[in-house]
Protein backbone atom coordinates (compact mmCIF):
# COMPACT_ATOMS: atom_id res chain seq x y z
CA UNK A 1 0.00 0.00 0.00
CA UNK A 2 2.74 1.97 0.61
CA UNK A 3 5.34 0.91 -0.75
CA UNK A 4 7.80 0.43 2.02
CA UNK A 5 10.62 -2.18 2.12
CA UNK A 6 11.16 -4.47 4.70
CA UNK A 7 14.25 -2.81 5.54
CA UNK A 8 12.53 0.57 5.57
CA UNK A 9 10.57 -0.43 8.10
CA UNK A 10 13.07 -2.05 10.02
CA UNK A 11 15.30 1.22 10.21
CA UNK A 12 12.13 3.48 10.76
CA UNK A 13 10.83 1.32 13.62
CA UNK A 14 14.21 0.29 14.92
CA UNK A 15 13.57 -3.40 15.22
CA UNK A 16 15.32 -5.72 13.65
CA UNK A 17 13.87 -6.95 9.55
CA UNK A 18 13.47 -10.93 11.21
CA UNK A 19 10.85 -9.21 13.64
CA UNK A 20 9.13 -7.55 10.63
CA UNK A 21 9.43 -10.25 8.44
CA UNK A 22 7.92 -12.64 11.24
CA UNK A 23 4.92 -10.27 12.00
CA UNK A 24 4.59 -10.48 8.16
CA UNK A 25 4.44 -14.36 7.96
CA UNK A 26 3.06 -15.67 11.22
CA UNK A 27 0.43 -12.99 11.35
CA UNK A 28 -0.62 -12.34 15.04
CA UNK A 29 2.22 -11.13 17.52
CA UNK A 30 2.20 -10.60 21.10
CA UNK A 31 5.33 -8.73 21.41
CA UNK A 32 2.91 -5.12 21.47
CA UNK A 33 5.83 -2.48 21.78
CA UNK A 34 6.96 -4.50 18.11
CA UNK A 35 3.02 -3.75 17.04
CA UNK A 36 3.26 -0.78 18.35
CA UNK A 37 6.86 0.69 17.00
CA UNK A 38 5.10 -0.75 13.45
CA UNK A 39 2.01 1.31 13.77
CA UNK A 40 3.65 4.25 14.94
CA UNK A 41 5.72 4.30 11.71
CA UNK A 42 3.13 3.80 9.04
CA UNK A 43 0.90 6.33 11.10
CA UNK A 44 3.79 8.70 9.74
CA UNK A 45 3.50 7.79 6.51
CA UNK A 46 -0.05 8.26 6.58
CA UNK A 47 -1.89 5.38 7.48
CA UNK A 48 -5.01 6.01 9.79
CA UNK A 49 -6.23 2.49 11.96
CA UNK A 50 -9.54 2.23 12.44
CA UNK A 51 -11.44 0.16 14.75
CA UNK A 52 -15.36 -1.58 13.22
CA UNK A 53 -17.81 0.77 12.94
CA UNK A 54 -15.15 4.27 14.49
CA UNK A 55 -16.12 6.27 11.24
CA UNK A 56 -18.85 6.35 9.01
CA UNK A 57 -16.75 5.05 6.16
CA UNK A 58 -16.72 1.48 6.65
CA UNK A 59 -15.49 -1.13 9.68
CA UNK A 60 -12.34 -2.02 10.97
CA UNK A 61 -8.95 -1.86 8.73
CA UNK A 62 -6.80 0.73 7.11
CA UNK A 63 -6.86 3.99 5.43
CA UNK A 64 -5.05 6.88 4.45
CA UNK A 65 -5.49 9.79 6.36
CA UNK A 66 -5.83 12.63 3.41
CA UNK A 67 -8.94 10.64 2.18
CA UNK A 68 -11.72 12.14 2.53
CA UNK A 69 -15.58 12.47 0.87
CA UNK A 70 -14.13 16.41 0.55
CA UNK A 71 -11.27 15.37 -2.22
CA UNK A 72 -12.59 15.45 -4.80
CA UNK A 73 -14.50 13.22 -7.91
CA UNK A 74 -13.99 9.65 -6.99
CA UNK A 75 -12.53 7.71 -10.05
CA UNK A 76 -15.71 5.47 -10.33
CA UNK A 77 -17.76 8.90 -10.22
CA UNK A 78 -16.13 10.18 -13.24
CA UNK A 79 -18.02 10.85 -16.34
CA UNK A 80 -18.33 13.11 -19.36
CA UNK A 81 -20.06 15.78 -17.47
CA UNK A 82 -17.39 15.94 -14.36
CA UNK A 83 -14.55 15.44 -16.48
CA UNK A 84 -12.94 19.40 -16.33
């Protein structure tokens, strides 16, 4: 989503790239200042956490925090008419 290495994250988060790449392939962790060194760094790059149902966009995952219903035409939207 954003493009990040493995390494980036490693040197942004200051763990080591095994940590990263096992929260990548085993999934669930319980080492939480790990989850929480990872969060903290794509929260910088613009990554907003959400919680089900904690905005009236959708339930629990990911999104970027610049989005917005106030940017703009949405690509699907687009059509002769709105097409400046």
């Amino acid at each position: 989503m954003l493009g990040l290495t493995t390494e980036t994250l490693a040197s942004e988060s200051r763990l080591p790239v095994a940590t990263i790449e096992a929260l990548e392939t085993e999934g669930g962790s319980t080492d939480i200042k790990a989850l929480a060194a990872l969060r903290s760094v794509l929260e910088n790059h613009g990554v907003l956490f959400l919680a089900g149902g904690s905005d009236g966009m959708g339930g629990a995952g990911i999104r970027f925090k610049h989005w917005s219903d106030d940017d703009g035409i949405r690509p699907e939207n687009l059509n002769a008419t709105n097409d400046d």
